[in-house]
Every structure is written in structure tokens, then in C-alpha cells.
Protein backbone atom coordinates (compact mmCIF):
# COMPACT_ATOMS: atom_id res chain seq x y z
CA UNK A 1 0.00 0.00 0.00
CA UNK A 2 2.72 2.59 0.91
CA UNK A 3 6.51 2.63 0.71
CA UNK A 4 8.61 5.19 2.67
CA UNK A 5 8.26 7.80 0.13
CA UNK A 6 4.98 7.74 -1.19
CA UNK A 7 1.24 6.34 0.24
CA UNK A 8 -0.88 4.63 -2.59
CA UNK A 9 -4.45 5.42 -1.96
CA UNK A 10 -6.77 2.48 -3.59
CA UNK A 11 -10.23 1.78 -4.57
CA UNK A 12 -11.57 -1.06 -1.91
CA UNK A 13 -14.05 -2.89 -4.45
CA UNK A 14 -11.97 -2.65 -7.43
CA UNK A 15 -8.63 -2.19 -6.05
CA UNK A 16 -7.48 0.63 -8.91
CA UNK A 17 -5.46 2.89 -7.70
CA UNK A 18 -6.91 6.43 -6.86
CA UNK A 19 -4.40 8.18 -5.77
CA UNK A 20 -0.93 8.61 -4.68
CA UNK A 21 0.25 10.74 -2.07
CA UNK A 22 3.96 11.64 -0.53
CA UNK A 23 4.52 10.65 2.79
CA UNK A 24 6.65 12.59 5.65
CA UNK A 25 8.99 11.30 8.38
CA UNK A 26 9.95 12.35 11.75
CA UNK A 27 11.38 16.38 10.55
CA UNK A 28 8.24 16.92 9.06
CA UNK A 29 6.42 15.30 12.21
CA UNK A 30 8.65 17.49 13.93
CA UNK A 31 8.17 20.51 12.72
CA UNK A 32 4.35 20.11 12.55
CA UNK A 33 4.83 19.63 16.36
CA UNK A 34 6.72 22.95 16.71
CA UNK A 35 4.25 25.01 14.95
CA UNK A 36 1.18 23.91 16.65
CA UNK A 37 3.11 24.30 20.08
CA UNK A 38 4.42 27.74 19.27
CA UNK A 39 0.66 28.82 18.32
CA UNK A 40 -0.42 27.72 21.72
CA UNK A 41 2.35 29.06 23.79
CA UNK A 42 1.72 32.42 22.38
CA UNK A 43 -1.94 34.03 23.82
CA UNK A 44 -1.84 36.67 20.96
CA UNK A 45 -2.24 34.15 18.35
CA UNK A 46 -5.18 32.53 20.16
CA UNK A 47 -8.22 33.23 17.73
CA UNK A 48 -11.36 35.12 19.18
CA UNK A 49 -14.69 33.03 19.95
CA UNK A 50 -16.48 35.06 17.32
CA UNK A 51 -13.95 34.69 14.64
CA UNK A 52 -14.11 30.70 15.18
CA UNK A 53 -17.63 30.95 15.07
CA UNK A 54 -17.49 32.95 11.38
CA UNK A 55 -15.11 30.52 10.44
CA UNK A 56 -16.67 27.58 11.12
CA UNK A 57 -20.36 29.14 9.54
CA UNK A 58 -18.18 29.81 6.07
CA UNK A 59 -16.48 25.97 6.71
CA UNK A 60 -20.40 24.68 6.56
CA UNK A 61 -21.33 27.12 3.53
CA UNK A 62 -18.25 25.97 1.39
CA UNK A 63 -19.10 22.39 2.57
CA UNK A 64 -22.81 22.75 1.07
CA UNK A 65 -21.42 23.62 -2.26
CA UNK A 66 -19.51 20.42 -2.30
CA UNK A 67 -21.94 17.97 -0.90
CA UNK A 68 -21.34 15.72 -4.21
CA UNK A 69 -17.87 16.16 -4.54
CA UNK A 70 -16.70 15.23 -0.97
CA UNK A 71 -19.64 12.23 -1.08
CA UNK A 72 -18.00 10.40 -4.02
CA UNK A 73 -14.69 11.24 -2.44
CA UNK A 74 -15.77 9.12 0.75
CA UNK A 75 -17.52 6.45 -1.24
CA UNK A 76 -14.62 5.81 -3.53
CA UNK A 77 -11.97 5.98 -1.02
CA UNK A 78 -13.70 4.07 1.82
CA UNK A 79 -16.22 1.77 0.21
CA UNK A 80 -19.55 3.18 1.88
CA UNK A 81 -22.21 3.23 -0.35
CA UNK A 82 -22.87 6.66 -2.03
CA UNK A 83 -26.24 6.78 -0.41
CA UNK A 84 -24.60 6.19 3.23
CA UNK A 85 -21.51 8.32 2.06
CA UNK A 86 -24.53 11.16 1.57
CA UNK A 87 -25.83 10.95 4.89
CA UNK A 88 -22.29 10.94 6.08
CA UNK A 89 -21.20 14.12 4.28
CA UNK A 90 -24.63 15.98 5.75
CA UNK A 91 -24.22 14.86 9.61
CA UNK A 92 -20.33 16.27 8.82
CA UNK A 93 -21.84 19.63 7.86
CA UNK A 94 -24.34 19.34 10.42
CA UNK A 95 -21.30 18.61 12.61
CA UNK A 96 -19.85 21.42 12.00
CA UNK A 97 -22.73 23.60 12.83
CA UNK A 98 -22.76 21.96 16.19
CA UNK A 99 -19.24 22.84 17.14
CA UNK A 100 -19.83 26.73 16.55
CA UNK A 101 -22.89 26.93 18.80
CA UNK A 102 -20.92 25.06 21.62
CA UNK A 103 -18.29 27.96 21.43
CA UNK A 104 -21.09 29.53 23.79
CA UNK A 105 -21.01 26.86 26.15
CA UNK A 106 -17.67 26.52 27.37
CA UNK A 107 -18.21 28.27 30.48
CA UNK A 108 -17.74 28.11 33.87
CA UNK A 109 -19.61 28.39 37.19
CA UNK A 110 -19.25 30.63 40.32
CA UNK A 111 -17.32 28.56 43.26
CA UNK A 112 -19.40 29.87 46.87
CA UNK A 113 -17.02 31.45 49.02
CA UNK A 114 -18.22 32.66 52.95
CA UNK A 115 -19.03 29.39 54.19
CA UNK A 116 -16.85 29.07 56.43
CA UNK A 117 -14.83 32.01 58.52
CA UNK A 118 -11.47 31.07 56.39
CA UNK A 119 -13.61 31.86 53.38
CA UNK A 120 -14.87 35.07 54.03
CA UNK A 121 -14.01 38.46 51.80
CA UNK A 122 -13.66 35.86 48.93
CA UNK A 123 -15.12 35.66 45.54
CA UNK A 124 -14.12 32.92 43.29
CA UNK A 125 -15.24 31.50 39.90
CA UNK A 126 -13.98 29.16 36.91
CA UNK A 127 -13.06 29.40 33.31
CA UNK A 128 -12.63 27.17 30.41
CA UNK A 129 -9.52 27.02 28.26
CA UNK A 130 -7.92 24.99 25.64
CA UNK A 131 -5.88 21.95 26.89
CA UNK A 132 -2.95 22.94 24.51
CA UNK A 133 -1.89 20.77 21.60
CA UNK A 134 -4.10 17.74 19.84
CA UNK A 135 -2.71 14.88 18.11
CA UNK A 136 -5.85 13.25 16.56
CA UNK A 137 -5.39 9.58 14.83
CA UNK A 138 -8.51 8.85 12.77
CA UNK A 139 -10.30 5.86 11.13
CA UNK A 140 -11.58 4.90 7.81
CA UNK A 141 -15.19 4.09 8.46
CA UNK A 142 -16.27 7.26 8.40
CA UNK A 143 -13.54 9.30 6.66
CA UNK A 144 -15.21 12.44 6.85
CA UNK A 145 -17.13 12.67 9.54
CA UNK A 146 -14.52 11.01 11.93
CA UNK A 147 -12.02 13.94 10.62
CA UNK A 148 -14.89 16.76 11.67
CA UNK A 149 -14.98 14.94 15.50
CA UNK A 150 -11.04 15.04 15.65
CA UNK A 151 -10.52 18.33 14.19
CA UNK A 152 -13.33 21.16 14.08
CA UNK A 153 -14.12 20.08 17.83
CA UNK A 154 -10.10 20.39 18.89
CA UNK A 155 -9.77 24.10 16.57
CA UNK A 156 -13.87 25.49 18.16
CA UNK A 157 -12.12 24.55 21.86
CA UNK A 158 -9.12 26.62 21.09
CA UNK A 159 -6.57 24.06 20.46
CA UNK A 160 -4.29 23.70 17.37
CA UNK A 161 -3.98 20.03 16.15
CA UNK A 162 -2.45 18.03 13.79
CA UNK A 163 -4.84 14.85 12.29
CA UNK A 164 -3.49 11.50 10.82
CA UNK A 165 -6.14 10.00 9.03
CA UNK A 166 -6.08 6.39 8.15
CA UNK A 167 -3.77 5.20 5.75
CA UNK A 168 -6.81 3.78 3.48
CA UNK A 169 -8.96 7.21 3.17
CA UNK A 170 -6.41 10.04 3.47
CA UNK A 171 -8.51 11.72 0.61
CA UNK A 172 -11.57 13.17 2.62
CA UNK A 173 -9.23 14.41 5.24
CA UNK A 174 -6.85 16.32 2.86
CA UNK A 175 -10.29 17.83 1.18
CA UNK A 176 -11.59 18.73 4.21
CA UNK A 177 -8.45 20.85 5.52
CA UNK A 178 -8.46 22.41 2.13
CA UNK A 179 -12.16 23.87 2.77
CA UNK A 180 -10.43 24.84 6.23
CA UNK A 181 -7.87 26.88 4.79
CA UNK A 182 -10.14 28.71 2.12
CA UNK A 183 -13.41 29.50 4.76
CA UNK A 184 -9.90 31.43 6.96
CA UNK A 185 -8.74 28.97 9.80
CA UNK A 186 -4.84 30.65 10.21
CA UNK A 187 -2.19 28.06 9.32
CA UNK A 188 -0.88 25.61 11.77
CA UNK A 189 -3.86 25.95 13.76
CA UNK A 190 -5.72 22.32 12.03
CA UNK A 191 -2.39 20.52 9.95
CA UNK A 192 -2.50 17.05 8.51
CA UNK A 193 0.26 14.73 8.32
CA UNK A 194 0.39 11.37 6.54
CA UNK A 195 3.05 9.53 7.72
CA UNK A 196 4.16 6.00 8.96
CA UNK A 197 3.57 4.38 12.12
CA UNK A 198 6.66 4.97 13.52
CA UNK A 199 6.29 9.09 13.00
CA UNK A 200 2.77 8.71 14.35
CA UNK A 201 3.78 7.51 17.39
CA UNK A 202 6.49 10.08 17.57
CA UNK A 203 3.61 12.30 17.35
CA UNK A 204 1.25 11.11 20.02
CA UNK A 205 4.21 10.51 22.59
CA UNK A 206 5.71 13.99 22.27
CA UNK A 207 5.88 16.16 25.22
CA UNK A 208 4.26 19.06 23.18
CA UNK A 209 0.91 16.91 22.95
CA UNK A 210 -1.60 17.63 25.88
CA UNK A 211 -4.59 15.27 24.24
CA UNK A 212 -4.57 12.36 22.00
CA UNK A 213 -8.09 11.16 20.57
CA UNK A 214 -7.47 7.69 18.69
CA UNK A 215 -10.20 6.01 16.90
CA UNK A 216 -8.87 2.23 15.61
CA UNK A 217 -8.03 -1.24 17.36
CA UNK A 218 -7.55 -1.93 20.73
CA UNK A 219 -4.49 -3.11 20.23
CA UNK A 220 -2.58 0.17 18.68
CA UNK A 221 -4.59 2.55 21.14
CA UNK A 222 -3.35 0.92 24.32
CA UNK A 223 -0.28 0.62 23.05
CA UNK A 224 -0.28 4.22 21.93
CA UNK A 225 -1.70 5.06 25.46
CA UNK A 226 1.00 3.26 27.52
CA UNK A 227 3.83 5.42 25.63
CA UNK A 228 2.11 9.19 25.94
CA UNK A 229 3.95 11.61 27.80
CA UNK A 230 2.80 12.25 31.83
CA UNK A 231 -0.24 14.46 31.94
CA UNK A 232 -1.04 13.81 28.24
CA UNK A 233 -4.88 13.71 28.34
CA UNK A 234 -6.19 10.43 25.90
CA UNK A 235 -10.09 9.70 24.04
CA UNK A 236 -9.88 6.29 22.51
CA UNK A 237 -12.91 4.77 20.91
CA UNK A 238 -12.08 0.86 19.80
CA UNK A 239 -14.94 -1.67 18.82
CA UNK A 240 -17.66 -3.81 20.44
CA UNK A 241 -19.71 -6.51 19.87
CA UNK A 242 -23.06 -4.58 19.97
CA UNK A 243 -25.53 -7.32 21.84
CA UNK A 244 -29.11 -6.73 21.24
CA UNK A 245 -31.91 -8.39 23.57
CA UNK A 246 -35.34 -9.16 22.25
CA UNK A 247 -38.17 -10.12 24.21
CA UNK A 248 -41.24 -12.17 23.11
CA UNK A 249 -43.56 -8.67 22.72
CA UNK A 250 -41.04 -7.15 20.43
CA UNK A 251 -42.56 -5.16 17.16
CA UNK A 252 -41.12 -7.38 14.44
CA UNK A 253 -42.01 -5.26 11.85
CA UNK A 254 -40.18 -2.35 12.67
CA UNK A 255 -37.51 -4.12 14.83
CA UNK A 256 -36.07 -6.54 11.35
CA UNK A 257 -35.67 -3.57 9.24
CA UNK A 258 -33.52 -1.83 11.97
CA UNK A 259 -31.09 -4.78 13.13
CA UNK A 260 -30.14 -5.42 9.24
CA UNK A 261 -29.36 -1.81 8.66
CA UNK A 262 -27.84 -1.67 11.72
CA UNK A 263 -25.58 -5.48 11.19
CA UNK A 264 -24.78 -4.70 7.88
CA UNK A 265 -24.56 -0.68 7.20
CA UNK A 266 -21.40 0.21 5.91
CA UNK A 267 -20.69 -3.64 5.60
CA UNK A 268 -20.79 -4.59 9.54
CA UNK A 269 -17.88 -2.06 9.24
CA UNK A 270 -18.87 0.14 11.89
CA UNK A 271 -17.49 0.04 16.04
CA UNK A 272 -21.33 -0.05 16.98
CA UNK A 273 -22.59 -2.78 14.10
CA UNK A 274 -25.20 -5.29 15.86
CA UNK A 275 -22.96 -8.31 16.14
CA UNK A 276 -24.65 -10.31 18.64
CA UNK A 277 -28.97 -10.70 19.00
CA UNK A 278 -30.13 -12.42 21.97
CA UNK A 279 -33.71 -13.61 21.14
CA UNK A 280 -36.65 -15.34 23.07
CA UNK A 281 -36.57 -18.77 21.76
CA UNK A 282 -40.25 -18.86 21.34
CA UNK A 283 -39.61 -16.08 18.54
CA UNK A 284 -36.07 -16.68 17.64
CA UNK A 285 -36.44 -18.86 14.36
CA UNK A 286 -38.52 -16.49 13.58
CA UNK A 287 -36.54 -13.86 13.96
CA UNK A 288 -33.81 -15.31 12.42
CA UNK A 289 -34.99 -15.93 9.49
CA UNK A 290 -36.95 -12.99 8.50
CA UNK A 291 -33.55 -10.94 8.98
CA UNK A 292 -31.74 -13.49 6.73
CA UNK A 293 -34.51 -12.71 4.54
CA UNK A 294 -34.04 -9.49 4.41
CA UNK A 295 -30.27 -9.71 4.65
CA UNK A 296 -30.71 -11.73 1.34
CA UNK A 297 -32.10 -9.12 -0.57
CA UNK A 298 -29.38 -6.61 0.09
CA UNK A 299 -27.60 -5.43 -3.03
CA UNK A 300 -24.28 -5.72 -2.72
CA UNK A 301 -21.31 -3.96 -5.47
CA UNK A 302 -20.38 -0.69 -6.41
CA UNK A 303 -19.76 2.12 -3.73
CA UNK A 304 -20.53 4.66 -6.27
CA UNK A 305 -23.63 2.59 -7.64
CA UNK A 306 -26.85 4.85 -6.06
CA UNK A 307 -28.50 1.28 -5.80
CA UNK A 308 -25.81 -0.38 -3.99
CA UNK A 309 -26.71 -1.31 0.14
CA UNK A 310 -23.74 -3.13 0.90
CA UNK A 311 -19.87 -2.69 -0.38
CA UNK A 312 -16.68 -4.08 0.46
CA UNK A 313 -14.66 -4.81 3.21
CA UNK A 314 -11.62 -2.49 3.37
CA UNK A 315 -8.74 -4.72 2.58
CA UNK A 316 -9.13 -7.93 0.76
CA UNK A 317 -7.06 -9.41 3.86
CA UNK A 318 -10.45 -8.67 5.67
CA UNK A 319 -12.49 -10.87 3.53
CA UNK A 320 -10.13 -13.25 3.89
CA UNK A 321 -10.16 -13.09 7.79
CA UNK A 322 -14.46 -13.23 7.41
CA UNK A 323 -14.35 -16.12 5.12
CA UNK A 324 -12.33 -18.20 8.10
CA UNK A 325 -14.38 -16.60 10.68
CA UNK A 326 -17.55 -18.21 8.98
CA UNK A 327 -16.05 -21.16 8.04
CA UNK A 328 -15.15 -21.74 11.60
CA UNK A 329 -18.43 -21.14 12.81
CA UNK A 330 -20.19 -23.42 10.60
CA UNK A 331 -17.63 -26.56 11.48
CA UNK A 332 -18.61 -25.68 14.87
CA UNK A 333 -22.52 -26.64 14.59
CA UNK A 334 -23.85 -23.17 13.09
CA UNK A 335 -26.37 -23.01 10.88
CA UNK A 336 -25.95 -20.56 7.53
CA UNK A 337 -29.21 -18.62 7.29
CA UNK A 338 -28.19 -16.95 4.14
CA UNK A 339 -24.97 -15.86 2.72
CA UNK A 340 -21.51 -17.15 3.98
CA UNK A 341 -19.38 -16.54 1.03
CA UNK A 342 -17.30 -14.40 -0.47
CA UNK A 343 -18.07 -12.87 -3.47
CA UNK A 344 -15.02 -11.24 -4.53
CA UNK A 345 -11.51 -10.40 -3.35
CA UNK A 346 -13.04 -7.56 -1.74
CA UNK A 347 -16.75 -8.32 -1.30
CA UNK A 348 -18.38 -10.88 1.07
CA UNK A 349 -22.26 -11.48 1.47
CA UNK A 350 -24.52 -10.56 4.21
CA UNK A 351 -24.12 -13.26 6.44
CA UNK A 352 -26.70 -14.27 9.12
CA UNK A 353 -25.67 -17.48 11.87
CA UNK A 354 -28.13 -19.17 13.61
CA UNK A 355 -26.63 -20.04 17.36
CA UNK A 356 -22.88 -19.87 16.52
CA UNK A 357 -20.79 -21.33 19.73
CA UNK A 358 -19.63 -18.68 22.32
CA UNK A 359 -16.41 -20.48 21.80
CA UNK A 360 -15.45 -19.39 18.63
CA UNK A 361 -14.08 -16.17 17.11
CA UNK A 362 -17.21 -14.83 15.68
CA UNK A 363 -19.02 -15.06 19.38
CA UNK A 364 -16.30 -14.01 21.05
CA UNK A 365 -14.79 -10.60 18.99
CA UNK A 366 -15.66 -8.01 16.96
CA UNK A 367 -16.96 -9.10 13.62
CA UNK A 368 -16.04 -5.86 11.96
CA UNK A 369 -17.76 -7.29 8.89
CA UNK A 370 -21.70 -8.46 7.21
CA UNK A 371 -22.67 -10.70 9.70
CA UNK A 372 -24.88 -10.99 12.22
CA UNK A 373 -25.43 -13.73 14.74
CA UNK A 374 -28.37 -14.82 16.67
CA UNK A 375 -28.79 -16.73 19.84
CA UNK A 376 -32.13 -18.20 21.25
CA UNK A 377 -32.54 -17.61 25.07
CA UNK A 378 -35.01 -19.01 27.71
CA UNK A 379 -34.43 -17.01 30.72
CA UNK A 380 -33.45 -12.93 29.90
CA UNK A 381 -31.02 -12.78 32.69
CA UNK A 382 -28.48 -15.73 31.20
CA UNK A 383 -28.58 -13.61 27.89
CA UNK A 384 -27.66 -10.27 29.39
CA UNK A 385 -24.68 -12.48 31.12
CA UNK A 386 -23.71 -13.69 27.75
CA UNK A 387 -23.70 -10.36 26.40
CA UNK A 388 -21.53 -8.90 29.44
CA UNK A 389 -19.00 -11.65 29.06
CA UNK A 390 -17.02 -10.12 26.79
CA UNK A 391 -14.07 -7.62 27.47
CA UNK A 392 -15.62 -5.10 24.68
CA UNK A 393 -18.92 -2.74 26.21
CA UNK A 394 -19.97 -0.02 23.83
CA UNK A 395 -23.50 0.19 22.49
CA UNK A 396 -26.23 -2.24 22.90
CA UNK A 397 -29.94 -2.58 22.57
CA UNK A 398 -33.07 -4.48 23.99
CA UNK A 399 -36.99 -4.41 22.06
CA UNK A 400 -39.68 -4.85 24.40
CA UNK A 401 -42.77 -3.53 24.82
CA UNK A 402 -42.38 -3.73 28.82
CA UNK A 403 -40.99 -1.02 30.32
CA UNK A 404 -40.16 -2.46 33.70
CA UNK A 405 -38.33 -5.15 31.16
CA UNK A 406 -36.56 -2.19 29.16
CA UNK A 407 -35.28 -0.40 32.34
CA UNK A 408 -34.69 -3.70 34.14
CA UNK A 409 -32.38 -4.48 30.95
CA UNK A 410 -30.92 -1.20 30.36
CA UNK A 411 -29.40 -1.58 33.96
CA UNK A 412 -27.90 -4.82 33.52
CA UNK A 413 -26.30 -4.49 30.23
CA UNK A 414 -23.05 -3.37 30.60
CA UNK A 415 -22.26 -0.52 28.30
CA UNK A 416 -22.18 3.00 27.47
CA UNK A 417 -25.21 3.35 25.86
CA UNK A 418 -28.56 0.93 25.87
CA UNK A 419 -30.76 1.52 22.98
CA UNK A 420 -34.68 0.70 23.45
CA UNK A 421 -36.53 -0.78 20.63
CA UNK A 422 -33.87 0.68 18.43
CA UNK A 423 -30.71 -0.96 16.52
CA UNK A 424 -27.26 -0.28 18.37
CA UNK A 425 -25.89 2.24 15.17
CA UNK A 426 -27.92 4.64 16.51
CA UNK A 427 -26.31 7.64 16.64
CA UNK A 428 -26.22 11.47 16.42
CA UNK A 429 -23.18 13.58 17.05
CA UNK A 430 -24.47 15.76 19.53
CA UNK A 431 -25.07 12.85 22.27
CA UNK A 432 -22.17 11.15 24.23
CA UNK A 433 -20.30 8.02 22.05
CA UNK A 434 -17.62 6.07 23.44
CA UNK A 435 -16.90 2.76 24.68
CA UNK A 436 -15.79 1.22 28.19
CA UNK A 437 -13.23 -1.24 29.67
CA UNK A 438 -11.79 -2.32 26.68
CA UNK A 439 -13.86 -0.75 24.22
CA UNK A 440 -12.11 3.01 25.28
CA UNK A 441 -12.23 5.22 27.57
CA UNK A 442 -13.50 9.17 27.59
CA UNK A 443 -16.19 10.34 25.80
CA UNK A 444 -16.85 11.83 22.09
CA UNK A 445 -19.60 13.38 20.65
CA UNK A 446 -19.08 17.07 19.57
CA UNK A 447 -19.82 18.86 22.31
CA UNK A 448 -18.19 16.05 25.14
CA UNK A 449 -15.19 16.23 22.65
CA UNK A 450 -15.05 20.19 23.53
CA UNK A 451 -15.24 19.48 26.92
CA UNK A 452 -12.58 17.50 27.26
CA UNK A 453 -10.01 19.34 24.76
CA UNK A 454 -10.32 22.33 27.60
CA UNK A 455 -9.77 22.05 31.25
CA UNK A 456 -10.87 24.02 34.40
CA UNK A 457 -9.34 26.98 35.59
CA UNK A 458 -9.86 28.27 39.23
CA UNK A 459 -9.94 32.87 39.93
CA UNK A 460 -9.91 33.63 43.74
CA UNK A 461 -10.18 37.00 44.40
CA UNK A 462 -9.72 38.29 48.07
CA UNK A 463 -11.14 42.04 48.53
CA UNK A 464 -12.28 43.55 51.91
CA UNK A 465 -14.90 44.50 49.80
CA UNK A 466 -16.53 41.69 49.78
């Protein structure tokens, strides 16, 4: 894909090359490092609220007039359908929009003083300011919208940072920072580099960085998060296994639609994708097989085809990896509901198991692919044990129509978010998104992002006046 010189940008489903890019080392790291840094350390150069706030409104205008240009950008780079590349391109605008109205709303409070006689003639309150310099290292599921989070939220909090975006869809990021530069942001306050892995952790380890947001594997975050320098603030959003519970009373007909665009949006390629449904067994067949239905009828192909649902995995290695995954779970006793083969080098069909072993890779880690797995259950509470068991809590879901059930279940299940009567994808950018234990740790969403690039500080004023 790369060498040390340049960075060859291909096309997932037909694997043509797109693009190729130079790639910097450890000087240009370097240097990117020293400018940011220098923009902090200096108060002049911070930028006014109100002039972020103009900026960002002409970054959303300039966006709008390119809403078809960046969405075949993202669809060719990435593989997401053009019609989910759309949606992504909007919520990135939208995103946008959401980062200048939480300028307002970094503020802080008034601290009581007089309470006790030590605190007397006292008046004390806090402010809000940026945390200093953010190295952000993004994903390629959502190669626009991933780049908004990691930049617009780190430049609206009053932070200069410098973005790696993933080595597979460099293209949306290097579009985006040019709309950046030409709606006014001052240079060095949002830079880009693409670079190895060896310069990126250079990068995120440096002294000069006070916050690192990752968004990739476990395995390279922690890592990344055992090297950072002391005080270095770190967001890291990995995967789950999204379990979904559904009781007997569930509303099938809206509930199947929602699970197979939430297991196999984007191609399963998404850290929420439902992975795992836990279903009454006096429904379950049931169940299973009108998703597999559905699943069935999914058009898979083209990311720039308007009619395509489904597109290809990101690296043919990945279909690969699915293809075993499958495999194993069917010499293991699972059932194939529909699909289980690849269809390409680079495509592989919506996949639906019917009570795969918790044993086996496909039970017990993130599928990060089309397929979707379903388990009967008699008794609820064994089924929100079997969905806790694993190391990875993010988003999960449970349909009832109870609603001592719901909040019963929305207890139990360990993870950051429960969903009721609603897939596990759900999201919107304004609400808290992150994972726990394994999955990650701090919290994004636009304006949680904000609030953690800044940090607290405390005014005491003593005045016999008072």
C-alpha cells in the first residue's frame, strides 16, 4: 500500500489505484509539532470566539457547495455506499454547525465562598480554556465525519492540532483541511500529516501533545496510550460486539428492518454494528430468518452505484479473515441462514448465523464485517450475562414492549449506551459516544469532545470589599 516515500491510496471494491500521495517522516512530524506548540504558547495568536464561530459558519457554507464532490470522495476511497456516504457528508456539515454553537457553552460556574470564617471576603469562579496541543489519529469508516470529531471540535475549543487519518482514506481528510484553509482557519492551527507508524507515534508521545483522541483497534490505542507523555490527556474509541436483547412482545415489523441496517450498514464495518442478537426462543427462528430474509435481498457492489446497500470490506485481507471466521463457525454446529461466502476479493455477502458457539471467534470478537449472529434464550437474565462476558462494552440494545423489562435491561447491560426498541448504530453527534473497559475510555460526541479538549481553571479574588 505505501513505501517510505509515497502512500498509494486504492479503490476497496476494485482495487485501482486512486491516488498517490507523498509521505513525511519524523522532521516533518517534527516541525508540525513545533508550529502547533508555538501557536499555543503564544496568547496573541489565540483566535477570538467570534472569529471561530465565522469561520466555522463559512467551513459549513463551502461544505454545502460540495456535498457531491466530498460524497464520491468518501464512497470511492472508503467503500460506503454513495447513499450512506450522503448521509455521512450531511451529519459532517451538520457537525460542523454543532461545534460553533458550543463555542457559547464553554463556560464556567461561580465557586461559593463565605461558608466558612477562612472563606470570608472571597469571591471565586472558573473558566474554560484549551488543553494545549491535539494529536488526533482517525479511522476509515467514516472518513469524513470522523475527521470533523477530531478536528473542528479540537480548533472550536481553542486548540491547534495536527490529524493522521487512516492510511486507506487520506482523501476526505486532505479535502476537508483544504475547505479549512479557504473558509480562513490561520495556518498551523488544524495541519494534517500522513506519515508511517513509527512518525505517528512520535507524534502522540511527544511532550508538546496535551490530548490524544485515537479512533482504531484496541491493540494500537493501548499501546499508543501506555507510551504518551505524563499528563497527556487520551479519548480512545475501539470496537464492540453490539448485543441486542429481544423479548417475546417485540414489534417485528419495525424491529427486522432496523437490526439489518444496523448489522450490515457500511458492511458490519462500523465500532457499533449489531454483532450479537439475543432472542426469546419462542420467537427466535422467527426472527432469524426474516432478517436473513431481508439480509438476502441486500444489493451488494459498487460504492458509487446509487443502488448499492452493501460494499466491500476495506482490505481484501479482511475478507479473507471473514471467510475463516464463517467457516469456523459453521464446522462448529452453526447453521448458515443466508450468505456465507465471499463474493469477490473484496466483497463478502450478508451473512446471518443461527446459534454460533460462544467459543469461537465470531461469538467471542468483533466481527467488523456483514454478519450478524443470533442466539435463542429461555431465561433474559443468562442472555444479558452472555452479552456482558465479553471484554468489549460499547453500544447495545433491547426491544420490548415492557418497560419495567426495558429499564430492568438497560441496567444490567453493561455498556455506554442501551438503545430501546432501536438498533445499536444509533447515533447522532451531539449525544455522548464512546466505549468502556476495553472498548475506550472518555467520551466523544461534539460537544463532550469540547469538553474535554479544555480544562478548568480556578480565579480567587480576596477584597475587603466583599
Amino acid at each position: 500500500m505505501s513505501n517510505s516515500k509515497t502512500l498509494k491510496v486504492h479503490n476497496p471494491y476494485n482495487q485501482q489505484l486512486i491516488k498517490e500521495i507523498p509521505m513525511v517522516g519524523k522532521t516533518e512530524v517534527e516541525k508540525a509539532l513545533e508550529i502547533a506548540f508555538k501557536l499555543f504558547q503564544d496568547r496573541k495568536k489565540w483566535i477570538p470566539s467570534f472569529k471561530k464561530i465565522e469561520i466555522l459558519e463559512s467551513v459549513q457554507e463551502i461544505m454545502k457547495s460540495k456535498i457531491e464532490e466530498l460524497t464520491k470522495t468518501a464512497a470511492e476511497e472508503g467503500g460506503k455506499p454513495y447513499q450512506d456516504s450522503k448521509v455521512e457528508v450531511l451529519r459532517a456539515i451538520n457537525g460542523v454547525k454543532i461545534a460553533a454553537q458550543e463555542i457559547g457553552q464553554l463556560a464556567g460556574k461561580q465557586i461559593p465562598m463565605g461558608l466558612t470564617q477562612a472563606s470570608i471576603n472571597r469571591i471565586a469562579f472558573t473558566t474554560r480554556e484549551p488543553i494545549g496541543v491535539v494529536a488526533s489519529i482517525s479511522a476509515f469508516n467514516h472518513p469524513l465525519n470522523l475527521i470533523i470529531h477530531q478536528t473542528v471540535t479540537a480548533f472550536a475549543a481553542g486548540c491547534p492540532v495536527i490529524i493522521k487519518p487512516a492510511s486507506t482514506t487520506p482523501l476526505s481528510c486532505l479535502a476537508f483541511l483544504k475547505i479549512l484553509k479557504k473558509a480562513g482557519v490561520p495556518d498551523g492551527w488544524v495541519q494534517s500529516i500522513i506519515t508511517d507508524n513509527e512518525s505517528a507515534e512520535a507524534l502522540v508521545t511527544d511532550h508538546r501533545v496535551n490530548f490524544l483522541s485515537f479512533i482504531g483497534s484496541a491493540k494500537v490505542g493501548w499501546y499508543l496510550k501506555s507510551k504518551v507523555a505524563e499528563g497527556t490527556r487520551v479519548a480512545m474509541e475501539h470496537g464492540g460486539a453490539a448485543p441486542v436483547i429481544v423479548e417475546k412482545d417485540a414489534d417485528l415489523e419495525e424491529m427486522i428492518p432496523a437490526l439489518t441496517k444496523g448489522g450490515f450498514y457500511h458492511a458490519g464495518q462500523v465500532c457499533v454494528s449489531v454483532q450479537k442478537v439475543f432472542v426469546h426462543e419462542d420467537i427466535a427462528r422467527n426472527v432469524a430468518e426474516k432478517i436473513a430474509k431481508e439480509a438476502k435481498n441486500l444489493i451488494v457492489g459498487d460504492p458509487l452505484d446509487k443502488k448499492t446497500e452493501v460494499g466491500p470490506l476495506i482490505l481484501p485481507k479482511e475478507v479473507d479473515r471473514i471467510e475463516e471466521w464463517v467457516n469456523e463457525a459453521q464446522e462448529s454446529g452453526a447453521e448458515v441462514l443466508c450468505g456465507g461466502k465471499r463474493i469477490s476479493n473484496t466483497c463478502f455477502e450478508p451473512t446471518v448465523l443461527w446459534n454460533p458457539s460462544q467459543d469461537i471467534s465470531v461469538s467471542k470478537e468483533e466481527i467488523f464485517g456483514p454478519v450478524v449472529c443470533i442466539y435463542p434464550y429461555k431465561e433474559r437474565e443468562k442472555a444479558i450475562d452472555l452479552a456482558n462476558a465479553l471484554p468489549y462494552h460499547f453500544q447495545a440494545a433491547v426491544f420490548t414492549k415492557e418497560l419495567e423489562v426495558a429499564l430492568d435491561t438497560v441496567q444490567k447491560l453493561n455498556a455506554t449506551a442501551v438503545m430501546v426498541n432501536d438498533h445499536t448504530a444509533f447515533r447522532v453527534d451531539w449525544m455522548p459516544f464512546g466505549g468502556r473497559d476495553a472498548s475506550g475510555e472518555g467520551l466523544g460526541g461534539i460537544p463532550y469532545s469540547m469538553h474535554e479538549m479544555t480544562r478548568e481553571k480556578l480565579m480567587v479574588i480576596k477584597s475587603k470589599m466583599l
